[in-house]
N, C-alpha and C. Protein backbone atom coordinates (compact mmCIF):
# COMPACT_ATOMS: atom_id res chain seq x y z
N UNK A 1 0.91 -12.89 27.00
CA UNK A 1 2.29 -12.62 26.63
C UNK A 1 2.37 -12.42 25.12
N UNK A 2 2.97 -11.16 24.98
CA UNK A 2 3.03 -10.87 23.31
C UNK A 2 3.81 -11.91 22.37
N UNK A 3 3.54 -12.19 21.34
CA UNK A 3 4.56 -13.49 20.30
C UNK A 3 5.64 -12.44 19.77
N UNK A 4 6.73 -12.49 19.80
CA UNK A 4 7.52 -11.16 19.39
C UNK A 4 7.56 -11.24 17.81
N UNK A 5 7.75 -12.75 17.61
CA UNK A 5 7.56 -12.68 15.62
C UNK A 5 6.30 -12.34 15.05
N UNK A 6 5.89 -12.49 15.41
CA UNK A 6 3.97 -11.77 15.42
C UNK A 6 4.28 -10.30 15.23
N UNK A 7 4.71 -9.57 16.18
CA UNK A 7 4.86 -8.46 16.54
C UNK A 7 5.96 -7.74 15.35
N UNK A 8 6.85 -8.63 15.09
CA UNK A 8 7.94 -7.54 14.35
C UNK A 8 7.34 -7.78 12.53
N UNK A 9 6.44 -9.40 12.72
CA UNK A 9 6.15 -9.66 11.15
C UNK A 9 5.00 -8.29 10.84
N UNK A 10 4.40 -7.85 11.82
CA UNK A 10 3.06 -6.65 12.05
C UNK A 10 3.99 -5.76 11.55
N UNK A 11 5.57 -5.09 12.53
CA UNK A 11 5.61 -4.11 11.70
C UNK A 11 6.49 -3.81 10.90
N UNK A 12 7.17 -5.10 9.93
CA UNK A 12 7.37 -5.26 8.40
C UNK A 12 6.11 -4.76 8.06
N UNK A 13 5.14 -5.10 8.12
CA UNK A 13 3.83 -4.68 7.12
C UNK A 13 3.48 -3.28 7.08
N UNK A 14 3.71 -2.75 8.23
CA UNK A 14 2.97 -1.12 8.82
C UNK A 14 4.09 -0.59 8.41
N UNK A 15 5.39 -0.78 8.30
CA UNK A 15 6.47 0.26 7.69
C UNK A 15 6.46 0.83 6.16
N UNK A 16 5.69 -0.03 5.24
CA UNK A 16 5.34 0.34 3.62
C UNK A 16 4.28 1.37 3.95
N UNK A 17 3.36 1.00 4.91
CA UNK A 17 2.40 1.11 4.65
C UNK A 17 2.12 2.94 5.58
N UNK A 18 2.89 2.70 6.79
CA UNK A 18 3.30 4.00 7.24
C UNK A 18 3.65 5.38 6.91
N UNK A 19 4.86 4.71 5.34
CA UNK A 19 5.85 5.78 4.63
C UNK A 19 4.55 6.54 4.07
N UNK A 20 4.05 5.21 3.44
CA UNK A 20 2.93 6.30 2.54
C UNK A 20 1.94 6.72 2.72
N UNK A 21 1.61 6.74 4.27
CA UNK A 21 0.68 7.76 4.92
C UNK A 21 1.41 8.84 5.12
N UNK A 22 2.54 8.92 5.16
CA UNK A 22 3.31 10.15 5.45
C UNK A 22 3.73 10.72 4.13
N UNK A 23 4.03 10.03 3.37
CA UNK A 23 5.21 10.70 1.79
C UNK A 23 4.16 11.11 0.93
N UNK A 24 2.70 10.62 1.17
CA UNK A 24 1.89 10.77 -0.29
C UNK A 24 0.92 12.05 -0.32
N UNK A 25 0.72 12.83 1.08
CA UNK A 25 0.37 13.57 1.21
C UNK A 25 1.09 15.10 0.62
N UNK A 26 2.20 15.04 0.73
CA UNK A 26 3.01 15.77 0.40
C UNK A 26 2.56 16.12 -1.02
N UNK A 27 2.27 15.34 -2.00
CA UNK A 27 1.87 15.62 -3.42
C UNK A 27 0.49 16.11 -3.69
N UNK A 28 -0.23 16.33 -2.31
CA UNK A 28 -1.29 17.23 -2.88
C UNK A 28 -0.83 18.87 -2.59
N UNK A 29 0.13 19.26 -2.54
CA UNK A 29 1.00 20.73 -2.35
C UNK A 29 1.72 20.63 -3.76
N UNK A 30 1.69 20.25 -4.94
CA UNK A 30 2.15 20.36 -6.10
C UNK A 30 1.17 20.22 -6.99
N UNK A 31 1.12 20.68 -7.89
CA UNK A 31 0.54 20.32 -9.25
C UNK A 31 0.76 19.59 -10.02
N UNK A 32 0.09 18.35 -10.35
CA UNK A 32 0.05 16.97 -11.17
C UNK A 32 0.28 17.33 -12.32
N UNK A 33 0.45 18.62 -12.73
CA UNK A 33 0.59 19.05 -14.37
C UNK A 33 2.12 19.37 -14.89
N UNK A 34 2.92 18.84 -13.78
CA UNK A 34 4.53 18.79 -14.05
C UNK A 34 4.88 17.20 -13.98
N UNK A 35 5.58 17.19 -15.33
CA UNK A 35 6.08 15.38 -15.45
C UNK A 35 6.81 14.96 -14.33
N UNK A 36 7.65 15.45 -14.14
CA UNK A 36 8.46 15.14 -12.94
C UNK A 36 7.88 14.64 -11.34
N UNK A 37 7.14 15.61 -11.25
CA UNK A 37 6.02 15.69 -10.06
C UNK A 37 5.40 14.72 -10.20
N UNK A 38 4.64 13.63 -11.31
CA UNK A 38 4.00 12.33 -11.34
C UNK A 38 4.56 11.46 -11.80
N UNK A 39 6.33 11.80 -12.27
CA UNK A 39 7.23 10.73 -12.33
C UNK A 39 7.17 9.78 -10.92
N UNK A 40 7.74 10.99 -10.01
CA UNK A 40 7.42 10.84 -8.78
C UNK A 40 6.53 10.08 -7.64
N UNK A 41 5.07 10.52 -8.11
CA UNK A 41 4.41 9.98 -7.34
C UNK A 41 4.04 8.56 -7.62
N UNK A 42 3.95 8.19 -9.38
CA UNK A 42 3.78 7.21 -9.79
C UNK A 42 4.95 6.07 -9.41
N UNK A 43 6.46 6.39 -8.70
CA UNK A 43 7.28 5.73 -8.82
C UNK A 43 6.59 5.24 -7.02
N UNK A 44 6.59 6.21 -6.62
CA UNK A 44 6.76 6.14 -5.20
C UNK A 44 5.29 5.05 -4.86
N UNK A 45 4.46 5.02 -5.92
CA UNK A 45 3.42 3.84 -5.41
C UNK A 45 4.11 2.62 -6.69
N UNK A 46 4.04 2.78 -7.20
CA UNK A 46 4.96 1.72 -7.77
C UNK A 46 5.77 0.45 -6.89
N UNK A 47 6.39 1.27 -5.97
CA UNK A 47 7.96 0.68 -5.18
C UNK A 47 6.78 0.27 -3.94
N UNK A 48 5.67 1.16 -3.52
CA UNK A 48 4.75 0.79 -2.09
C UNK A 48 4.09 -0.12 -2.54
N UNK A 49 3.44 -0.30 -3.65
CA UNK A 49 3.09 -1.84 -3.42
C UNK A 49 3.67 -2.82 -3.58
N UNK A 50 4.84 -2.51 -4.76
CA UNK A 50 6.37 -4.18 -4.83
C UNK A 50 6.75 -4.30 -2.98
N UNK A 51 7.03 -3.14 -2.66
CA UNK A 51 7.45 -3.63 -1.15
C UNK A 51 5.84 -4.38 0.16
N UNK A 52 4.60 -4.01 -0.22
CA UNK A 52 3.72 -4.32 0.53
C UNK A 52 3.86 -5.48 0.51
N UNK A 53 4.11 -6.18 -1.04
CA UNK A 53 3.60 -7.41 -1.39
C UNK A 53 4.68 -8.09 -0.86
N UNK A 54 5.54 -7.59 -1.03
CA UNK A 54 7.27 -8.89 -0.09
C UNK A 54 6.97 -8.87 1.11
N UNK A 55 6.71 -7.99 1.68
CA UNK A 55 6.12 -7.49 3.45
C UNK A 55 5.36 -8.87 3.83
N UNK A 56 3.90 -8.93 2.68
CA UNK A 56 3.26 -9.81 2.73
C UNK A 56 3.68 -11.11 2.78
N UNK A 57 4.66 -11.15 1.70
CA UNK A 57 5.13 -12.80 1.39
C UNK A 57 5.41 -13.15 2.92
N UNK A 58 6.60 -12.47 3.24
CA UNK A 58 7.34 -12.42 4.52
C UNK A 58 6.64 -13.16 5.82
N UNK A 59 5.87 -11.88 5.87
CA UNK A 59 4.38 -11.97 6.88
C UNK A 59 3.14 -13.62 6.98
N UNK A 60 3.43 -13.87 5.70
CA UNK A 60 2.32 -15.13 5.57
C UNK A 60 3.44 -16.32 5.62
N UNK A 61 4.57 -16.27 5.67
CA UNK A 61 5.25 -17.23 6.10
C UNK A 61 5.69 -17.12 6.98
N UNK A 62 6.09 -15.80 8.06
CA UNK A 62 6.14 -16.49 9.49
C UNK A 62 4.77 -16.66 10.04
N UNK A 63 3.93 -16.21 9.66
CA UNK A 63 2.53 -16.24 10.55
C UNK A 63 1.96 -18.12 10.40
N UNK A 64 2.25 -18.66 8.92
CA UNK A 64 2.01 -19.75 9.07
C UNK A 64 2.95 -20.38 9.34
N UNK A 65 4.21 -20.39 9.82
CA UNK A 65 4.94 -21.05 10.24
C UNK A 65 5.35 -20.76 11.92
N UNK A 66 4.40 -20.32 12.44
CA UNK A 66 3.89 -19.65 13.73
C UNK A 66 2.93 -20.38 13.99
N UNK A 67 1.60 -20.91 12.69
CA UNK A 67 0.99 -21.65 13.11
C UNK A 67 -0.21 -21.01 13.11
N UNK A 68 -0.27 -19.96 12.51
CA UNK A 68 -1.56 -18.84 12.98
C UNK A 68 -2.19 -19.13 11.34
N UNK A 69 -2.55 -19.80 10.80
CA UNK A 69 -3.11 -19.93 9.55
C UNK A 69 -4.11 -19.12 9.18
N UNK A 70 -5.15 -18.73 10.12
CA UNK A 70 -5.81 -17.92 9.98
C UNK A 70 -5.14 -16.62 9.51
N UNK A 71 -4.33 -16.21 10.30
CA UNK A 71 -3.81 -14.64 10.27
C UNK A 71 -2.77 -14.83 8.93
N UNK A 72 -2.03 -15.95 8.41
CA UNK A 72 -1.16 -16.01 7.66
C UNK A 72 -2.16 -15.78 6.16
N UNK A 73 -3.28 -16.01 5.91
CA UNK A 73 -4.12 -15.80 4.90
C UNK A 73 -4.85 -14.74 4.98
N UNK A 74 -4.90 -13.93 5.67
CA UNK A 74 -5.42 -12.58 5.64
C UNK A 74 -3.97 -12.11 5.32
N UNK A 75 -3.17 -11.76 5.54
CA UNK A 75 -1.94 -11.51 5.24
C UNK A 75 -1.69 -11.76 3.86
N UNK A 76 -1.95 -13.06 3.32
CA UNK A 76 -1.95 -13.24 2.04
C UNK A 76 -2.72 -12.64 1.46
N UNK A 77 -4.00 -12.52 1.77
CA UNK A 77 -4.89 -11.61 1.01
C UNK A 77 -4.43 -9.99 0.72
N UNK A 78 -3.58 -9.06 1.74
CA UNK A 78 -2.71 -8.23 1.56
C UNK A 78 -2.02 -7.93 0.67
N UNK A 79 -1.30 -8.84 0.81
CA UNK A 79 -0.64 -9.73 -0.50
C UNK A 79 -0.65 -9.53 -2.06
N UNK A 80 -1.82 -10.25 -1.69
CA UNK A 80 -2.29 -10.38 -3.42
C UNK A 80 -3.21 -9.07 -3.45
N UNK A 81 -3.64 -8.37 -2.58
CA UNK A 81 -4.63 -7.17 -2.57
C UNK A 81 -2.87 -6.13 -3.53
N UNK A 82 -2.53 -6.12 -2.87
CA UNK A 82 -0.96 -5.27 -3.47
C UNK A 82 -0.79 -5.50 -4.52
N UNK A 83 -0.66 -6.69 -5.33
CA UNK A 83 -0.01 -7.33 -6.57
C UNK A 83 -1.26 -6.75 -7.54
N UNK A 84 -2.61 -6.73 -7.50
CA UNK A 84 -3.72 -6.98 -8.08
C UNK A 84 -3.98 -4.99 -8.15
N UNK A 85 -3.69 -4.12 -7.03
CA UNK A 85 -3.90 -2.73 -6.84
C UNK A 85 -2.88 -2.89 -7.53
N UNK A 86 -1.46 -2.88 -7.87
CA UNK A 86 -0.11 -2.10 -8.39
C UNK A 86 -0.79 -2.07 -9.76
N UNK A 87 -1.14 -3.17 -10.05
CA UNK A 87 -1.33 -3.59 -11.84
C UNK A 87 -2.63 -2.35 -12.17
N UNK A 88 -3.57 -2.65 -11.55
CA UNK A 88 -4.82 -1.61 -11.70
C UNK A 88 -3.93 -0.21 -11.64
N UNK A 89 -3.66 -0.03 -10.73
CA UNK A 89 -3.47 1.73 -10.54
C UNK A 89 -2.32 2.43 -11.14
N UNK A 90 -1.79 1.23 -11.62
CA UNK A 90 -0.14 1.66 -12.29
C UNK A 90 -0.73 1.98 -13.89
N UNK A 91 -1.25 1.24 -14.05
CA UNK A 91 -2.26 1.14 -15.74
C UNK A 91 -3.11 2.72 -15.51
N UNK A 92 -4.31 3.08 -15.09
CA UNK A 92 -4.98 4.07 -14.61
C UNK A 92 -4.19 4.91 -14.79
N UNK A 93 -2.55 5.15 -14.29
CA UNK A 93 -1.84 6.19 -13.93
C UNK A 93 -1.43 6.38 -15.06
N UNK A 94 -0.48 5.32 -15.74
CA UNK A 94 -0.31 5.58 -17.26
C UNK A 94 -1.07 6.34 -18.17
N UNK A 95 -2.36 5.70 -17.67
CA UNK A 95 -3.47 6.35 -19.24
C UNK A 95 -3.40 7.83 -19.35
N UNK A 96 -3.91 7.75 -17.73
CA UNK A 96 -3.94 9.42 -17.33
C UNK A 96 -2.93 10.20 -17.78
N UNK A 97 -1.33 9.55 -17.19
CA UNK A 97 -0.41 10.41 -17.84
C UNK A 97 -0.31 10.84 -19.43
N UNK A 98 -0.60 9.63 -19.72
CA UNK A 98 -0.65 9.72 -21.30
C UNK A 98 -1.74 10.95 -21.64
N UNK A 99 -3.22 10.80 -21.61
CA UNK A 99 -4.17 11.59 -21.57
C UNK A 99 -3.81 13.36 -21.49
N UNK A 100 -2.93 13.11 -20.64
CA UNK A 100 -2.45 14.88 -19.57
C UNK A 100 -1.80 15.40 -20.92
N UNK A 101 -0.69 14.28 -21.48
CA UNK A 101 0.54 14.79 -21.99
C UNK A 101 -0.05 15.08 -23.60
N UNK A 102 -1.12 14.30 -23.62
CA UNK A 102 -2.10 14.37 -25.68
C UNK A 102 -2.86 15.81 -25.29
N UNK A 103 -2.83 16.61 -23.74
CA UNK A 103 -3.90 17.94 -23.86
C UNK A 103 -4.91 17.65 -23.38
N UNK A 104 -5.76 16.64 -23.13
CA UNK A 104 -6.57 16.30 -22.03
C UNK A 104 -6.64 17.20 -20.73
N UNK A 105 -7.24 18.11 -20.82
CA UNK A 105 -7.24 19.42 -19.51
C UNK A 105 -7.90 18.52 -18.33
N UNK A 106 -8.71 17.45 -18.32
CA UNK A 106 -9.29 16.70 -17.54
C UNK A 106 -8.30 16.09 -16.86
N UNK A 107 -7.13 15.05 -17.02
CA UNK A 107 -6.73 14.29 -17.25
C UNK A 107 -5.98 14.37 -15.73
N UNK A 108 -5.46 15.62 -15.28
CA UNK A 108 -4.48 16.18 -14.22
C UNK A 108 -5.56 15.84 -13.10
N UNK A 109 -7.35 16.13 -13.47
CA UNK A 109 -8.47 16.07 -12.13
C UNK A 109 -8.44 14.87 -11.75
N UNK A 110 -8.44 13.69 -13.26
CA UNK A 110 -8.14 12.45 -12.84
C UNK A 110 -7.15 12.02 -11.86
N UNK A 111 -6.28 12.35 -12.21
CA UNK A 111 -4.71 11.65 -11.32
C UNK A 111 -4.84 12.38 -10.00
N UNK A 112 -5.51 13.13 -9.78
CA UNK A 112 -5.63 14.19 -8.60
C UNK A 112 -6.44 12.57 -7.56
N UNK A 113 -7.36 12.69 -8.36
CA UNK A 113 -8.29 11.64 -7.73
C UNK A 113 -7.77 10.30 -7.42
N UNK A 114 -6.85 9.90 -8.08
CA UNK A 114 -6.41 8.28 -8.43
C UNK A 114 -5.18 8.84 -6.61
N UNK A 115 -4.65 9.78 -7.07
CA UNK A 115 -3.85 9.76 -5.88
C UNK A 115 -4.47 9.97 -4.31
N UNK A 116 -5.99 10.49 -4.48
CA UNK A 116 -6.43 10.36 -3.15
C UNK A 116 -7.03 8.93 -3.28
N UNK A 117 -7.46 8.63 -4.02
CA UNK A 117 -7.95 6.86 -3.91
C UNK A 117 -6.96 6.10 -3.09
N UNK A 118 -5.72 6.30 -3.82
CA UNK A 118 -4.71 5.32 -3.53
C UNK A 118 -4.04 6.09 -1.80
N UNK A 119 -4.32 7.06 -1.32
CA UNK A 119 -3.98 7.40 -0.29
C UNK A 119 -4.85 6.57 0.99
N UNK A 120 -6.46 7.19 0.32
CA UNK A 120 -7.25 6.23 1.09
C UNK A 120 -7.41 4.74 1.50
N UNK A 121 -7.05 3.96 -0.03
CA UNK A 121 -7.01 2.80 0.09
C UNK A 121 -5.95 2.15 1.25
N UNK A 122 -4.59 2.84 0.96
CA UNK A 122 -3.35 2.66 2.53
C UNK A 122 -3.80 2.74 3.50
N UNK A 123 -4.67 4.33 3.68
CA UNK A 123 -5.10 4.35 4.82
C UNK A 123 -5.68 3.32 5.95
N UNK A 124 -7.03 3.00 4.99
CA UNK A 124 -7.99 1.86 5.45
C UNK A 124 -6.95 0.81 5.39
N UNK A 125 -5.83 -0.12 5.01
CA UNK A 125 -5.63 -1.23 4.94
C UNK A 125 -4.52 -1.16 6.54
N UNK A 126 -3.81 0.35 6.49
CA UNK A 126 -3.30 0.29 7.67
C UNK A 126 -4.22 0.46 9.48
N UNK A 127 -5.39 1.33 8.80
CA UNK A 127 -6.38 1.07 10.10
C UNK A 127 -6.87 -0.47 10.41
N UNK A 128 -6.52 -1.32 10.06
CA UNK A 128 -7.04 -2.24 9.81
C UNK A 128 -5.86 -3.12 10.48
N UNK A 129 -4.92 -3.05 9.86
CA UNK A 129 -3.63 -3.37 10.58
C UNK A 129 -3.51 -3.38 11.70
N UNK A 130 -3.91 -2.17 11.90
CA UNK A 130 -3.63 -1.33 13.38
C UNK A 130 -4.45 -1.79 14.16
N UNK A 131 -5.45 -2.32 13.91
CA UNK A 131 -6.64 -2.37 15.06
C UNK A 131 -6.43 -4.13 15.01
N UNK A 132 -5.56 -4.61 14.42
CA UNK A 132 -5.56 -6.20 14.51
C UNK A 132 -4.65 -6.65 15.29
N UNK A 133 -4.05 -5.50 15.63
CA UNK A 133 -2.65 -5.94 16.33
C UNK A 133 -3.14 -6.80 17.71
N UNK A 134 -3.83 -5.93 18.59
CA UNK A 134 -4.14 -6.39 19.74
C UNK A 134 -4.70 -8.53 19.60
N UNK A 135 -5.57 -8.70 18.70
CA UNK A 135 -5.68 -9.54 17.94
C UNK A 135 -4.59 -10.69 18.28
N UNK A 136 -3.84 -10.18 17.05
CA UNK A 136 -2.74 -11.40 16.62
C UNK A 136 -1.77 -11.31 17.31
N UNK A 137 -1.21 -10.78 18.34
CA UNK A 137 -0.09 -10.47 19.19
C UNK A 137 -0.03 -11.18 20.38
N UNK A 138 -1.19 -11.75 20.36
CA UNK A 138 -1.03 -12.50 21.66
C UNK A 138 -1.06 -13.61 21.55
N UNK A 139 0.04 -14.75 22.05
CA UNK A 139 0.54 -16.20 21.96
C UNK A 139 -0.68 -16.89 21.89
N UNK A 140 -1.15 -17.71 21.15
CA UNK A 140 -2.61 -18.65 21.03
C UNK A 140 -1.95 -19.41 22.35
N UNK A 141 -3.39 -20.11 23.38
CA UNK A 141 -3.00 -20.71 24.10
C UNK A 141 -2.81 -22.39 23.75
């Protein structure tokens, strides 16, 4: 029998994590060499990991207050995986922008890259998600 708070705390987590399998793709059909265009993308991971990481908070307190301690600390690790990526990749993004905007012709290949990193990295954390569900969804006996 499925735990339904299990189930809806799963997809608080997969809804951050969803958008931006869907929204971030979209920015490889533009060119990183318009401010606006990496105002953009930089905001839009900005806001995906502040929201992963509340997802998380959320998530590791019903899961341990569910009782699932195990699952409530992988969750935390999410967590703090979010808080620890925003700071790294938000910095990275800066430099770069900065870099682009001093004439750095390189600088646009960079952020090209930082944005498939950071696509991939969602990716994998939501395959991961996804394949845990079966997992944690079912009432411990």
């Amino acid at each position: 029998m499925p735990d339904p708070v299990v189930l809806f705390v799963t997809i608080i987590l997969i809804v951050p994590m969803g958008y931006l399998l869907l929204a971030a793709p979209a920015f490889l059909l533009v060119k990183l060499d318009i401010p606006p265009v990496t105002q953009l993308l930089r905001g839009m991971f900005n806001y995906y990991f502040l929201v992963l990481a509340v997802a998380a908070v959320i998530g590791t307190l019903a899961f341990a207050l569910e009782g699932r301690l195990a699952v409530a600390l992988a969750v935390a690790l999410v967590g703090a995986f979010s808080v620890l990526a925003r700071r790294w990749f938000l910095q990275r993004m800066d430099s770069e922008l900065q870099a682009r905007d001093a004439g750095d012709a390189d600088a646009v290949r960079r952020l090209r890259l930082l944005h498939w990193g950071g696509m991939l990295c969602n990716a994998v954390v939501l395959c991961v998600m996804m394949g845990s569900i079966p997992y944690i969804s079912v009432a411990p006996a």
